[in-house]
PDB file of N, CA and C in Angstrom:
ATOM      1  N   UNK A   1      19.319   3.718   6.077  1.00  0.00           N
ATOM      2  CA  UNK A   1      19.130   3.809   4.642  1.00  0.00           C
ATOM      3  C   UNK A   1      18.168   4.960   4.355  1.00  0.00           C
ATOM      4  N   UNK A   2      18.531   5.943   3.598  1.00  0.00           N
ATOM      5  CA  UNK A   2      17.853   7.255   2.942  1.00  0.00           C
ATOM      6  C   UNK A   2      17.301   6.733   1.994  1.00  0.00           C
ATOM      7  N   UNK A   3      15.629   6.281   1.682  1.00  0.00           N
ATOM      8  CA  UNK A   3      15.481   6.086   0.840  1.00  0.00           C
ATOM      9  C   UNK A   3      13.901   6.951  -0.024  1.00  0.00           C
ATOM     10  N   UNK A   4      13.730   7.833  -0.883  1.00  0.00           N
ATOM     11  CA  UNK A   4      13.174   9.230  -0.850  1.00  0.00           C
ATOM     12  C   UNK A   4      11.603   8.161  -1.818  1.00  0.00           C
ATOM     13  N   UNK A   5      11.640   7.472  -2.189  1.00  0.00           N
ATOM     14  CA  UNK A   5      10.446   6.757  -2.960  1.00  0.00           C
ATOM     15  C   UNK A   5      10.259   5.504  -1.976  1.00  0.00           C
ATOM     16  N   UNK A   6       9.732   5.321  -1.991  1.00  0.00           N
ATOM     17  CA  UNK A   6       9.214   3.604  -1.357  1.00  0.00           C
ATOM     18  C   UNK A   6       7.945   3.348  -1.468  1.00  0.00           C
ATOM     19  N   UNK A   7       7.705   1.804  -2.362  1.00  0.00           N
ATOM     20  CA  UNK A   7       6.916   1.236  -2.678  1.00  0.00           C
ATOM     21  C   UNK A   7       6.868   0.610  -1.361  1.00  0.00           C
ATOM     22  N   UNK A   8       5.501   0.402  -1.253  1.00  0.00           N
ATOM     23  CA  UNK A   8       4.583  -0.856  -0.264  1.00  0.00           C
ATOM     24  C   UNK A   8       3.953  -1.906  -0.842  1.00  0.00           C
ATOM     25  N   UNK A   9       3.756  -2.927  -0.741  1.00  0.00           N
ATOM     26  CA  UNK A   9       2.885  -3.892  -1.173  1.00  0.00           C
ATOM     27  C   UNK A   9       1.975  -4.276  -0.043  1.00  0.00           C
ATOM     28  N   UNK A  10       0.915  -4.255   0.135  1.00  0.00           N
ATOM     29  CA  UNK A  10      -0.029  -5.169   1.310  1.00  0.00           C
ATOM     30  C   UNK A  10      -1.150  -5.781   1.105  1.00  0.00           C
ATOM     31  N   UNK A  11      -1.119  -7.536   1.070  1.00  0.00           N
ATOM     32  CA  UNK A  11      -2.606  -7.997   1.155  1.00  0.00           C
ATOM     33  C   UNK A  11      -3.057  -8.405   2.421  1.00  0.00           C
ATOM     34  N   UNK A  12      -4.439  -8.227   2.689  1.00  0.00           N
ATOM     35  CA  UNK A  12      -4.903  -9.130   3.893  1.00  0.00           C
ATOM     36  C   UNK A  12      -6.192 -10.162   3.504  1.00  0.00           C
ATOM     37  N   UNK A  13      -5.702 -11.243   3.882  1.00  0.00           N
ATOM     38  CA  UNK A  13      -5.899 -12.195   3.646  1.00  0.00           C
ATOM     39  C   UNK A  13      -7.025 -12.506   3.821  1.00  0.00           C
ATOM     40  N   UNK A  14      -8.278 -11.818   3.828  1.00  0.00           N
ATOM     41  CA  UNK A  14      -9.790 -12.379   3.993  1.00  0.00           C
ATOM     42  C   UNK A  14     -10.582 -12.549   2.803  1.00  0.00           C
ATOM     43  N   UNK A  15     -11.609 -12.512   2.954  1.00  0.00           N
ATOM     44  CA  UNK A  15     -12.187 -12.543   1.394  1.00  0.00           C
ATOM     45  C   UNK A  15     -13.637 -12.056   1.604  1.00  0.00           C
ATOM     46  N   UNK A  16     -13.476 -10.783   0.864  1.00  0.00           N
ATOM     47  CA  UNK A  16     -14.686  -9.277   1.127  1.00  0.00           C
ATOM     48  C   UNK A  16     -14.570  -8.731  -0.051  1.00  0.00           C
ATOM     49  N   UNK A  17     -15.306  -8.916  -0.781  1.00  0.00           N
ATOM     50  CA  UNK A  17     -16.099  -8.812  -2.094  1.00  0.00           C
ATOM     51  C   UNK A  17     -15.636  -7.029  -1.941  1.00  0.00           C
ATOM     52  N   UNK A  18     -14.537  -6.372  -3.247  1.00  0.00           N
ATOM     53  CA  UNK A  18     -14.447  -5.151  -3.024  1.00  0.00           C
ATOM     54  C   UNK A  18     -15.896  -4.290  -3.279  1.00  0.00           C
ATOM     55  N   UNK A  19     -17.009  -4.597  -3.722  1.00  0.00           N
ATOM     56  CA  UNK A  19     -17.670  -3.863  -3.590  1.00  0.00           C
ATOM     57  C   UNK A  19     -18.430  -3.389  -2.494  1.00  0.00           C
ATOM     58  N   UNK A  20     -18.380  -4.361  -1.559  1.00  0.00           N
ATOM     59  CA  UNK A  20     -18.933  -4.034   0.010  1.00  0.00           C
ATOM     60  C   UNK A  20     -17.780  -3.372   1.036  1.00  0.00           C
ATOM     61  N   UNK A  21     -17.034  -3.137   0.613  1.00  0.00           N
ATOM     62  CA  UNK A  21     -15.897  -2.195   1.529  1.00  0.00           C
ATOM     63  C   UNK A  21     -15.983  -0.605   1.357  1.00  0.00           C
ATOM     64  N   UNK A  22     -15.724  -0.123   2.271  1.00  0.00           N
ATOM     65  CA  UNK A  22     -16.737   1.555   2.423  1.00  0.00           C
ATOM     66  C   UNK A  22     -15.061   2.139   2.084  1.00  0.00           C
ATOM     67  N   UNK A  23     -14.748   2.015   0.713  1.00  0.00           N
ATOM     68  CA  UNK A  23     -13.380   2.517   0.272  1.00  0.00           C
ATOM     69  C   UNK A  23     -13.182   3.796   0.860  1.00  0.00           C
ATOM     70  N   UNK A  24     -14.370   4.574   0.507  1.00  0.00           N
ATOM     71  CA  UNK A  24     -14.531   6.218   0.707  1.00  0.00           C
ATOM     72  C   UNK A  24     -13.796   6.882   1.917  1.00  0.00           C
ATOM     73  N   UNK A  25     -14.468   6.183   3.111  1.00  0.00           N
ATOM     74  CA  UNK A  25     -13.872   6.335   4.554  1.00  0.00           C
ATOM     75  C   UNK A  25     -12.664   6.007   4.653  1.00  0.00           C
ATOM     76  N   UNK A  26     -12.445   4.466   3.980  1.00  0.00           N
ATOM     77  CA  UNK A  26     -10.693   4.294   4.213  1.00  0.00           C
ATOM     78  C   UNK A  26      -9.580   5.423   3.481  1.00  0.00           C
ATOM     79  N   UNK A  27     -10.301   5.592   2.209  1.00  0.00           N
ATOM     80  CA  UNK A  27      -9.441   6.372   2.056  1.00  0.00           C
ATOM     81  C   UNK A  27      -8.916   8.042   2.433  1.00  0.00           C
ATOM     82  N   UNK A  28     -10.222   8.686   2.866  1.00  0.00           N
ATOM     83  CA  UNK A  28     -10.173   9.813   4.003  1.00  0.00           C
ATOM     84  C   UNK A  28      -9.087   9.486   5.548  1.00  0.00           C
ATOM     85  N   UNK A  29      -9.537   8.353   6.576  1.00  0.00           N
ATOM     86  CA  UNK A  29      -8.581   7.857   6.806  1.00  0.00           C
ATOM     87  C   UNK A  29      -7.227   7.561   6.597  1.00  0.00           C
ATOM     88  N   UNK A  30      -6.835   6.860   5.841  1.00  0.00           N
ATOM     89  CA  UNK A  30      -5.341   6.328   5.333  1.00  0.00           C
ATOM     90  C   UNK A  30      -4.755   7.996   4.861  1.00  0.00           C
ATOM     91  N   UNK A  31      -5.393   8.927   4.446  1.00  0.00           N
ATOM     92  CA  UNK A  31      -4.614  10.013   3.743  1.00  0.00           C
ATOM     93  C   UNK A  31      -4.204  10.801   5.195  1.00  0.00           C
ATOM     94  N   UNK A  32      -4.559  10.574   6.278  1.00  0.00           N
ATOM     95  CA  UNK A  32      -4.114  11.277   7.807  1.00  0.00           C
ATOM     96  C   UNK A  32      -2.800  10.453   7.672  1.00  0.00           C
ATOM     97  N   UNK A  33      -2.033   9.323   6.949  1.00  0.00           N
ATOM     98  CA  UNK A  33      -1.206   8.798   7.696  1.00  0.00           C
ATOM     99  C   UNK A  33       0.345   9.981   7.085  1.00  0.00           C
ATOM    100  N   UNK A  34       0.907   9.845   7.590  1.00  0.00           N
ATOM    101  CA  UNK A  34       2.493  11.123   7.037  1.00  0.00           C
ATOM    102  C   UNK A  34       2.960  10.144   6.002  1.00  0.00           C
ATOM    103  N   UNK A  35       3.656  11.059   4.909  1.00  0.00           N
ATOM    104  CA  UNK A  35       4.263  10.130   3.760  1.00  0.00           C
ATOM    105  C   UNK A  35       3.576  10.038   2.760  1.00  0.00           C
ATOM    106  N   UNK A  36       2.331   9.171   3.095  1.00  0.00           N
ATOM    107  CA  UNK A  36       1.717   8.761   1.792  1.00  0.00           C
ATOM    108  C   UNK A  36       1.210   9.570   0.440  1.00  0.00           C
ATOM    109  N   UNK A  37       1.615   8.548  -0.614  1.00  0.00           N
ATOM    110  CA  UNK A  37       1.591   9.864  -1.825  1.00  0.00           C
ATOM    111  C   UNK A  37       0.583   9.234  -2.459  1.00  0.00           C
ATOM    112  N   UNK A  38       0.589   7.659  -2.769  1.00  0.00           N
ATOM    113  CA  UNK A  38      -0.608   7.557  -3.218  1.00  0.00           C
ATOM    114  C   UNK A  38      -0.874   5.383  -2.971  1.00  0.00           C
ATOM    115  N   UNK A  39      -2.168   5.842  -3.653  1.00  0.00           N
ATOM    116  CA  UNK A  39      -2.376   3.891  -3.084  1.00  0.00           C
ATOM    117  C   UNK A  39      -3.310   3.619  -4.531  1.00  0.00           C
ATOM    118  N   UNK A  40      -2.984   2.016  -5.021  1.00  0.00           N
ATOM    119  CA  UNK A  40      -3.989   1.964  -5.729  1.00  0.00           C
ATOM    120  C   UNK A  40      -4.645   0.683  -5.313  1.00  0.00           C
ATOM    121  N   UNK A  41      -5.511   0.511  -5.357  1.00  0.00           N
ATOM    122  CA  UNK A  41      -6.287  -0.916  -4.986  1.00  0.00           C
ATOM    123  C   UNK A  41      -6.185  -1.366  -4.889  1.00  0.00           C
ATOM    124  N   UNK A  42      -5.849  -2.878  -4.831  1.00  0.00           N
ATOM    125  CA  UNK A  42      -6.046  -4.290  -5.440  1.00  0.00           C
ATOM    126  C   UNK A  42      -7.583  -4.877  -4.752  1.00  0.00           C
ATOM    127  N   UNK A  43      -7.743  -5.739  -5.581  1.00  0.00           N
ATOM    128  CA  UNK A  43      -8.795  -7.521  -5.161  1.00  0.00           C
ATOM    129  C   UNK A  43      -8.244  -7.647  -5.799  1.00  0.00           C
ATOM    130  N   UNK A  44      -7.930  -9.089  -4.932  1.00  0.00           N
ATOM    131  CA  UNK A  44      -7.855 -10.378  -5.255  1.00  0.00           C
ATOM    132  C   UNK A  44      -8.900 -11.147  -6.116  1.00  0.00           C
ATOM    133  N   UNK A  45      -8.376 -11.553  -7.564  1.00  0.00           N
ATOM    134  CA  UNK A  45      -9.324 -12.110  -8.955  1.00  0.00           C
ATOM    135  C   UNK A  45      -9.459 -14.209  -7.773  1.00  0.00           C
ATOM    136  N   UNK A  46     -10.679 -14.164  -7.996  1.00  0.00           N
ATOM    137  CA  UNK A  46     -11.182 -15.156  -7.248  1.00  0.00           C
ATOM    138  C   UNK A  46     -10.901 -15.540  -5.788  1.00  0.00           C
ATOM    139  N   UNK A  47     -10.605 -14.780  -4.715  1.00  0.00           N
ATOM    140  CA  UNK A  47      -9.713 -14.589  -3.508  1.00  0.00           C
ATOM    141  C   UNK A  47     -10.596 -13.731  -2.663  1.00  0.00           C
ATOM    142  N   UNK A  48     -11.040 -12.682  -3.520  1.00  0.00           N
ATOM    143  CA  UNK A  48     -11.646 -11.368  -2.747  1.00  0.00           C
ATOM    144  C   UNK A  48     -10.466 -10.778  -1.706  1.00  0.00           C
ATOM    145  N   UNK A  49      -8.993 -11.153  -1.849  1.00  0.00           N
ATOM    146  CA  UNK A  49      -8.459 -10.563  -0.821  1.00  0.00           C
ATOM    147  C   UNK A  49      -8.260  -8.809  -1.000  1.00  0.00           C
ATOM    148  N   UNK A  50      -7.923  -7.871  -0.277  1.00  0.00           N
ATOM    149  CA  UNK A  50      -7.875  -6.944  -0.151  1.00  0.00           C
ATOM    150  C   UNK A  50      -6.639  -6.488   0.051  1.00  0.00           C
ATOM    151  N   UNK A  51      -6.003  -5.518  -0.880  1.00  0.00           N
ATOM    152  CA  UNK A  51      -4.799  -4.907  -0.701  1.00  0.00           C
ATOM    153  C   UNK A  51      -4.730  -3.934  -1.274  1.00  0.00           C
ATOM    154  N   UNK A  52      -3.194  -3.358  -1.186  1.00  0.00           N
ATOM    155  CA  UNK A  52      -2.620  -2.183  -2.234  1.00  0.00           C
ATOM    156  C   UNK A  52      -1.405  -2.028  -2.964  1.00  0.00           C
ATOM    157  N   UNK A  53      -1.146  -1.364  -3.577  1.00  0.00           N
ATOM    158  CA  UNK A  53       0.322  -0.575  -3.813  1.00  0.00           C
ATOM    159  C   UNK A  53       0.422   0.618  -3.472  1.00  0.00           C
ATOM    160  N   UNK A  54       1.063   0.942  -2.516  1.00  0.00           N
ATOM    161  CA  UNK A  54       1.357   2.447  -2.138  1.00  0.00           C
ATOM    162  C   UNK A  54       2.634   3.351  -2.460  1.00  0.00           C
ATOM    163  N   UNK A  55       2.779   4.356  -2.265  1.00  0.00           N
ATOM    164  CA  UNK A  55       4.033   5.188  -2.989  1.00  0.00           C
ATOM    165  C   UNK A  55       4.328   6.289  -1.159  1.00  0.00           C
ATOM    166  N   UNK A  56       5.095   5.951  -0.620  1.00  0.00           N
ATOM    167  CA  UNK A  56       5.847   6.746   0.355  1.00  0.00           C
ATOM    168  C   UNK A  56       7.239   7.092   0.497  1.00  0.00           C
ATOM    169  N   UNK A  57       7.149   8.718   0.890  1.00  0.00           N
ATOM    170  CA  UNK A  57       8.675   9.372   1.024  1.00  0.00           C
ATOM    171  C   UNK A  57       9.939   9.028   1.095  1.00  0.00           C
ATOM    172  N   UNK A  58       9.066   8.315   2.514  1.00  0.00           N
ATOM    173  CA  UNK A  58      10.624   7.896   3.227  1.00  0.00           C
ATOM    174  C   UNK A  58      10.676   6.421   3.306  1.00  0.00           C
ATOM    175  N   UNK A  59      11.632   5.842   4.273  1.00  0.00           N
ATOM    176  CA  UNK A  59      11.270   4.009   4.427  1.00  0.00           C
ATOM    177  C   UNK A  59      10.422   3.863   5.910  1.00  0.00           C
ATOM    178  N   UNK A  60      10.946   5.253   6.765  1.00  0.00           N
ATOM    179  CA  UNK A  60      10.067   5.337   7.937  1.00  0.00           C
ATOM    180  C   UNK A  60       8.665   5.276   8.192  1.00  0.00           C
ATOM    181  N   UNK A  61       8.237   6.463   6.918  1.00  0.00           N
ATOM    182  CA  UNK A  61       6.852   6.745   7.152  1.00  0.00           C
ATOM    183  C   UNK A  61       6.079   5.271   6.671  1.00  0.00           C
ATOM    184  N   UNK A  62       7.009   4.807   5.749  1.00  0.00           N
ATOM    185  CA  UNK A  62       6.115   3.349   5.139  1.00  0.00           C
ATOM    186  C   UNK A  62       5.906   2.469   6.019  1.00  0.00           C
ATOM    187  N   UNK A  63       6.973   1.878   6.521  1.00  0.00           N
ATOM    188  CA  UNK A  63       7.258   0.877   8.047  1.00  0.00           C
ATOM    189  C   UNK A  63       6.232   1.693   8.966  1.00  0.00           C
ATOM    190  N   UNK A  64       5.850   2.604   9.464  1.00  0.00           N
ATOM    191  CA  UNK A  64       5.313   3.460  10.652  1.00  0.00           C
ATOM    192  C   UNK A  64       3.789   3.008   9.736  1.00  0.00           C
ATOM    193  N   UNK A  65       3.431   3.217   8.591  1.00  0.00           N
ATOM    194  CA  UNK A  65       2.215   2.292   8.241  1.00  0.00           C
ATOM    195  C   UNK A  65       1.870   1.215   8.532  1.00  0.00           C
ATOM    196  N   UNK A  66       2.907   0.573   7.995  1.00  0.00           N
ATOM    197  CA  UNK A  66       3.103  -0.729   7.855  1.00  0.00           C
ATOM    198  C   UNK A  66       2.329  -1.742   9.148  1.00  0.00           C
ATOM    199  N   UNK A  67       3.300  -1.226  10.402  1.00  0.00           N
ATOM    200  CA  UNK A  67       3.079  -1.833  11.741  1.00  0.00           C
ATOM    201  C   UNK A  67       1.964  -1.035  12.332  1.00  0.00           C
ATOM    202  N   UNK A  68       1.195   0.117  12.056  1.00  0.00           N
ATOM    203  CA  UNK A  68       0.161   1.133  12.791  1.00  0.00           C
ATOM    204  C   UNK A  68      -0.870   0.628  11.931  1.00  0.00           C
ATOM    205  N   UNK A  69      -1.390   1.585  10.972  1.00  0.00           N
ATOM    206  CA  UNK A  69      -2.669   1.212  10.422  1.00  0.00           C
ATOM    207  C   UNK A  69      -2.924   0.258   9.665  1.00  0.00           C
ATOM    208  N   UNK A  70      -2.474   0.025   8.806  1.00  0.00           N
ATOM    209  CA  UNK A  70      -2.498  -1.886   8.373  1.00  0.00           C
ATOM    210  C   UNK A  70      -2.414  -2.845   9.049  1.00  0.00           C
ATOM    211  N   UNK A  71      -1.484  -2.690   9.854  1.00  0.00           N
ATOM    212  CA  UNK A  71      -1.862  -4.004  11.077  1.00  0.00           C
ATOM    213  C   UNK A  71      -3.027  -3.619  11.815  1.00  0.00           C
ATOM    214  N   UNK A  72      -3.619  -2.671  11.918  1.00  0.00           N
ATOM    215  CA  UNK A  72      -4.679  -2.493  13.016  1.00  0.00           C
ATOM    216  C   UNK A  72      -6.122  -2.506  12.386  1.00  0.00           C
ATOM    217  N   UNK A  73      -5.952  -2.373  10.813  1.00  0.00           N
ATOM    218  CA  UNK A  73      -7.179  -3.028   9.581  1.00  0.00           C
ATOM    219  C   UNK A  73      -7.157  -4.502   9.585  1.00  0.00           C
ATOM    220  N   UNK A  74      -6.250  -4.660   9.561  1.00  0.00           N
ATOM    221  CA  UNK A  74      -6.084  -6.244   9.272  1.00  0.00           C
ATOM    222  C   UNK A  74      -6.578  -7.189  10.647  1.00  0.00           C
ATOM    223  N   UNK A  75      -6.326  -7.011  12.175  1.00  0.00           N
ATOM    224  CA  UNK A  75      -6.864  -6.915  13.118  1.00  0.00           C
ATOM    225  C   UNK A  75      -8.375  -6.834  12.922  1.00  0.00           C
ATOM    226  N   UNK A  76      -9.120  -6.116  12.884  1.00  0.00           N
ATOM    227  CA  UNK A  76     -10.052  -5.600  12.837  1.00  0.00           C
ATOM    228  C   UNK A  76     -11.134  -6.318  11.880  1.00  0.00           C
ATOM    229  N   UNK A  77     -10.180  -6.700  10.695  1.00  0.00           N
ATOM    230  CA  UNK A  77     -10.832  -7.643   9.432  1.00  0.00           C
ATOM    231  C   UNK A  77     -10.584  -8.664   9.999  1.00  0.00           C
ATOM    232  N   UNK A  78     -10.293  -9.376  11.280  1.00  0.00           N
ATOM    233  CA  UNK A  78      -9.889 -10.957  11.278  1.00  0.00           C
ATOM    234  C   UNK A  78      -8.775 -11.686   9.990  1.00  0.00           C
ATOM    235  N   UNK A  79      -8.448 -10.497   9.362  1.00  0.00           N
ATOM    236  CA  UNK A  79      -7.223 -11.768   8.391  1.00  0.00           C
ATOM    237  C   UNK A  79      -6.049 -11.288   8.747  1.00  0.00           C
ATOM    238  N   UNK A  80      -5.300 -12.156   7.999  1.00  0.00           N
ATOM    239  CA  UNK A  80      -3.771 -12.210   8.243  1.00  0.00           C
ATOM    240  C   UNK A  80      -2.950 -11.574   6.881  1.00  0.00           C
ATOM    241  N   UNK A  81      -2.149 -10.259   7.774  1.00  0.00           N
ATOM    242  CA  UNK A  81      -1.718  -9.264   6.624  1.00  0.00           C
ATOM    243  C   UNK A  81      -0.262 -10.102   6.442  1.00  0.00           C
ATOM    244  N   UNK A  82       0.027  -9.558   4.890  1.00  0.00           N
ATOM    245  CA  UNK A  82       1.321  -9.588   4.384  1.00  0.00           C
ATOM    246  C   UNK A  82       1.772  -7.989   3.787  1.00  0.00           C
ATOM    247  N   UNK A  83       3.011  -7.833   4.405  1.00  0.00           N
ATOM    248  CA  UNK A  83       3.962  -6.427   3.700  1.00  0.00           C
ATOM    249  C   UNK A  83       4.676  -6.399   2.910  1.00  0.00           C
ATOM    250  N   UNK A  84       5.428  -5.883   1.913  1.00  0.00           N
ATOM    251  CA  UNK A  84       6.896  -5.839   1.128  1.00  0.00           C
ATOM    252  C   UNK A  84       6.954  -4.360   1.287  1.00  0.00           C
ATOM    253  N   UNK A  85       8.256  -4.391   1.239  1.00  0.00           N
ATOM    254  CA  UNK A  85       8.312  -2.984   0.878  1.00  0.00           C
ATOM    255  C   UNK A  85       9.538  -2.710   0.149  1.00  0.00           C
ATOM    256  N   UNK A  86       9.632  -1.996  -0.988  1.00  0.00           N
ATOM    257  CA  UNK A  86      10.858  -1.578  -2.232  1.00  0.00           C
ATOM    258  C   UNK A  86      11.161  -0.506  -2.554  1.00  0.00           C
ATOM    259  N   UNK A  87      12.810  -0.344  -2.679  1.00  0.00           N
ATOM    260  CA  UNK A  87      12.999   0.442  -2.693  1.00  0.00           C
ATOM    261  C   UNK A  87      13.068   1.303  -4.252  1.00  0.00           C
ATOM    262  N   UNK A  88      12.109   2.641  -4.518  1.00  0.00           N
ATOM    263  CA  UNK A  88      11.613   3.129  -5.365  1.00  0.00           C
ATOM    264  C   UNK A  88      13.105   4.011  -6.047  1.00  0.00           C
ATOM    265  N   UNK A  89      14.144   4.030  -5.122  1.00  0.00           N
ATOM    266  CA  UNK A  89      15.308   4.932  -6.111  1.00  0.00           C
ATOM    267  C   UNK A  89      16.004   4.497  -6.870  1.00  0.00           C
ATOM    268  N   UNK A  90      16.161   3.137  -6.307  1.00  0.00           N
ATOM    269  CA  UNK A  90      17.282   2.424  -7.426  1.00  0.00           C
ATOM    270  C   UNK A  90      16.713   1.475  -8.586  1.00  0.00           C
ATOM    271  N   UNK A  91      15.354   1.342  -8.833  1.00  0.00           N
ATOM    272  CA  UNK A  91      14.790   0.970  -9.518  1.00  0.00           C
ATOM    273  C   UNK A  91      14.395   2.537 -10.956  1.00  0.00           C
ATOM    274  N   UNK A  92      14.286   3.793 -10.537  1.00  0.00           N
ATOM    275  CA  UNK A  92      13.768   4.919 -11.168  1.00  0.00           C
ATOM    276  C   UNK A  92      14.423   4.792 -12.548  1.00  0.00           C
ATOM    277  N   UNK A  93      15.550   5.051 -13.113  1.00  0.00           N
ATOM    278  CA  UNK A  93      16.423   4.686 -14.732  1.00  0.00           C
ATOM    279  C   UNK A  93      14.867   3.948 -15.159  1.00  0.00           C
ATOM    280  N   UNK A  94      15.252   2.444 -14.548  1.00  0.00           N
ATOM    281  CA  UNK A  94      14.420   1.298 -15.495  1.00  0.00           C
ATOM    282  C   UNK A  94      13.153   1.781 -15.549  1.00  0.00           C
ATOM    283  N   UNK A  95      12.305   2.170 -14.322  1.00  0.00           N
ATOM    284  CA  UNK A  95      10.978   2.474 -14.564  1.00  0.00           C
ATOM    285  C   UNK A  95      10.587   3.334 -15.190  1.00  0.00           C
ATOM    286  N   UNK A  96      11.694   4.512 -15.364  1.00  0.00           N
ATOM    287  CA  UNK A  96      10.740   5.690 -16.749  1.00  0.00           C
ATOM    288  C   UNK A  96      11.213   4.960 -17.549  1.00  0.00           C
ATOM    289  N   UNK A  97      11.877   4.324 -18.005  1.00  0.00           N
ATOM    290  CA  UNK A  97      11.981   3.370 -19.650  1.00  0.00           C
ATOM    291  C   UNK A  97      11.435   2.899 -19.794  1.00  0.00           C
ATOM    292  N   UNK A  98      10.314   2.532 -19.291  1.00  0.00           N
ATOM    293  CA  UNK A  98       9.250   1.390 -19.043  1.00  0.00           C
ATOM    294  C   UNK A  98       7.919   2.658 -19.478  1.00  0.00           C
ATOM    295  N   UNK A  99       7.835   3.943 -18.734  1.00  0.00           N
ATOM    296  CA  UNK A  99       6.736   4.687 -18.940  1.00  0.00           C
ATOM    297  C   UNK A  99       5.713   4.425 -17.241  1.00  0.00           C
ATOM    298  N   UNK A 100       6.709   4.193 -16.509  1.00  0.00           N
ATOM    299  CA  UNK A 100       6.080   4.190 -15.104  1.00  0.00           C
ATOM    300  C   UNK A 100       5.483   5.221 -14.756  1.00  0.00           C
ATOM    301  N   UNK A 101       3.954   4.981 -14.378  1.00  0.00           N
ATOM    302  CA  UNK A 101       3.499   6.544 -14.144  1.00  0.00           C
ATOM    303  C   UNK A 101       3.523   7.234 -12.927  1.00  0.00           C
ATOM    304  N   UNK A 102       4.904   6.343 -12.023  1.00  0.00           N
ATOM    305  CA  UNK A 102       5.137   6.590 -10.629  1.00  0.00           C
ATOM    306  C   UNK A 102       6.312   7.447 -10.717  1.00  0.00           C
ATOM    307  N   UNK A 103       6.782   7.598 -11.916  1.00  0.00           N
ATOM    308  CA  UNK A 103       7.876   8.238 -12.692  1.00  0.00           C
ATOM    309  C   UNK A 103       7.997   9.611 -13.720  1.00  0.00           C
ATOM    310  N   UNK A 104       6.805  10.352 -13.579  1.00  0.00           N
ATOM    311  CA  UNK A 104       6.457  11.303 -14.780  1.00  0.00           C
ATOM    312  C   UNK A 104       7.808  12.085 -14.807  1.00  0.00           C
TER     313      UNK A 104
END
């Protein structure tokens, strides 16, 4: 499957107050990985879990995240990660009708 957008979803399941996470470094880090176009945050509202939404090229480079550096954060954090991953082309029509800003 050729697929030129792909959304990621990832939480890991611990609970670390986003203000004590050294974002800065991760995100210097995470931008070495191929693909990635962009990530936006999440916490978890009463959870403290830690995640994102990410925007990658291909379905490779996302999966090649997916199983490399997120699993090896998540490791590292002692919690237990969850992935999705969607496909960003056949969704594009609906999302600029919407004003998606993954869509300019």
């Amino acid at each position: 499957m050729s697929v030129k957008k792909v959304f990621l979803y990832a939480e890991i399941q611990v609970s670390i107050p986003f203000e004590t996470i050294p974002w800065k470094d991760i995100d210097v880090a995470m931008k070495k990985n191929p693909g990635l176009k962009s990530k936006t945050w999440l916490s978890g509202i009463n959870t403290n879990t830690i995640g994102g939404f990410y925007e990658f090229d291909t379905l490779e480079n996302a999966k090649a995240y997916a199983v490399g550096y997120l699993a090896e954060a998540a490791q590292q954090l002692g919690g237990s990660l969850t992935v999705r991953l969607y496909n960003g082309d056949v969704v594009a029509e609906a999302s600029k009708a919407i004003n998606s800003p993954f869509y300019a």
